[in-house]
Protein backbone atom coordinates (compact mmCIF):
# COMPACT_ATOMS: atom_id res chain seq x y z
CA UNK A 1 18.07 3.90 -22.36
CA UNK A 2 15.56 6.50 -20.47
CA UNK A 3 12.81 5.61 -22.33
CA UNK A 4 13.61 1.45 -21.14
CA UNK A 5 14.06 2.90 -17.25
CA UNK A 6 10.85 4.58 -17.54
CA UNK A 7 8.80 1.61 -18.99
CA UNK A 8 10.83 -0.50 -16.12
CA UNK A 9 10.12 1.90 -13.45
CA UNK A 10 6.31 2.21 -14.47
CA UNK A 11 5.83 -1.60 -14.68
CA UNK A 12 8.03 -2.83 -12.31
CA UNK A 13 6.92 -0.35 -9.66
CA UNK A 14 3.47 -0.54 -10.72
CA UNK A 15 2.86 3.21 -10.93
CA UNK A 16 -0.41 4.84 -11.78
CA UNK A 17 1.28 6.80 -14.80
CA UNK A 18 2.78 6.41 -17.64
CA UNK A 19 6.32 6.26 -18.87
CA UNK A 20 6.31 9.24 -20.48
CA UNK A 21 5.14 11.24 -17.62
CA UNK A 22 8.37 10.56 -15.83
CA UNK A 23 10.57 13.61 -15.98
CA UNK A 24 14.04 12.28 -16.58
CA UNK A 25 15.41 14.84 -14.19
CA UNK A 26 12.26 14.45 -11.75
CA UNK A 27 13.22 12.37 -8.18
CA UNK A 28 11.82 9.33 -8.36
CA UNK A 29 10.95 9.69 -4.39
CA UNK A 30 8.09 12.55 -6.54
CA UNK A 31 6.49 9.74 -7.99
CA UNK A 32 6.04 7.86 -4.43
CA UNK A 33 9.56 5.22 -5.02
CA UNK A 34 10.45 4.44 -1.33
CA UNK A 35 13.27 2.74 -0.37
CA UNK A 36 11.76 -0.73 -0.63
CA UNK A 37 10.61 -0.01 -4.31
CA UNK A 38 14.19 1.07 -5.09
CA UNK A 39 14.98 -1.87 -4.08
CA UNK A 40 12.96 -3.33 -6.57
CA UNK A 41 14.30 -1.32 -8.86
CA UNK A 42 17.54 -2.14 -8.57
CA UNK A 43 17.10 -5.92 -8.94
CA UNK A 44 15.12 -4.73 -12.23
CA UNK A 45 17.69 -2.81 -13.65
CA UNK A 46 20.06 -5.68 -13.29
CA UNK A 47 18.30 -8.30 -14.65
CA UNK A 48 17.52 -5.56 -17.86
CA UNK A 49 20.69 -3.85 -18.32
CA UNK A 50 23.02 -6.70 -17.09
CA UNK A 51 24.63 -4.59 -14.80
CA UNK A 52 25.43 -5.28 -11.27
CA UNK A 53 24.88 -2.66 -8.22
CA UNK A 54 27.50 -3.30 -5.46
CA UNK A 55 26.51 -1.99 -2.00
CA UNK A 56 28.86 1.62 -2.88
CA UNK A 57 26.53 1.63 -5.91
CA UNK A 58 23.35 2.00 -3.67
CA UNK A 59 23.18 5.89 -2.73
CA UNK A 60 20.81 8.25 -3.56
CA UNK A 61 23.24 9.94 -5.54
CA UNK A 62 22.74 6.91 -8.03
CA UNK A 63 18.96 5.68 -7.74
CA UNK A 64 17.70 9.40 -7.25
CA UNK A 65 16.58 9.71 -10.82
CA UNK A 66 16.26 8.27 -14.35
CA UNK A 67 18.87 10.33 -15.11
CA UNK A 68 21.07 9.27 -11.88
CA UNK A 69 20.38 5.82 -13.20
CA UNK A 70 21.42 6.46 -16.52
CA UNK A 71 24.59 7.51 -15.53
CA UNK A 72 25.20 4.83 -12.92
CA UNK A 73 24.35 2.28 -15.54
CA UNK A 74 26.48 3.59 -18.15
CA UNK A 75 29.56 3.84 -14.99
CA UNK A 76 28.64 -0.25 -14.45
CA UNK A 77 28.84 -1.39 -17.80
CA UNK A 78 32.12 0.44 -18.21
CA UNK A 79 33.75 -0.92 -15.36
CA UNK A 80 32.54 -4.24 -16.22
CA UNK A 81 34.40 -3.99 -19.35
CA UNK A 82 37.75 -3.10 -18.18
């Protein structure tokens, strides 16, 4: 699933690197993601993963990283389920 958030983030965002520059750890704010972009982001995601953020799901805490992502992801699809 990182390496699909990185190749979403790098297109979607239209970055000047590559996916596997991204550091899954890394804060996306490093690679210049503002809050409009996460916004972007987000709306990506969804239509990707088939997830759906909820306005709790929007904090930093879960769009600061690939790896915040990852997790949040993994928290929607398993809520979706129950």
């Amino acid at each position: 699933m990182e390496a699909e958030l990185k190749q979403l983030i790098v297109e979607r965002l239209f970055l000047e690197i590559t996916p596997e520059e991204i550091d899954t750890e890394t804060a996306l704010a490093d690679y210049g993601v503002d809050s409009f972009l996460l916004q972007e982001l987000v709306v990506g995601v969804e239509e990707q993963f088939g997830v759906r953020f909820k306005p709790k799901d929007m904090t930093m805490a879960n769009l600061r990283s690939v790896a915040a992502l990852r997790d949040c992801i993994g928290r929607l699809r398993a809520t979706a389920k129950v």
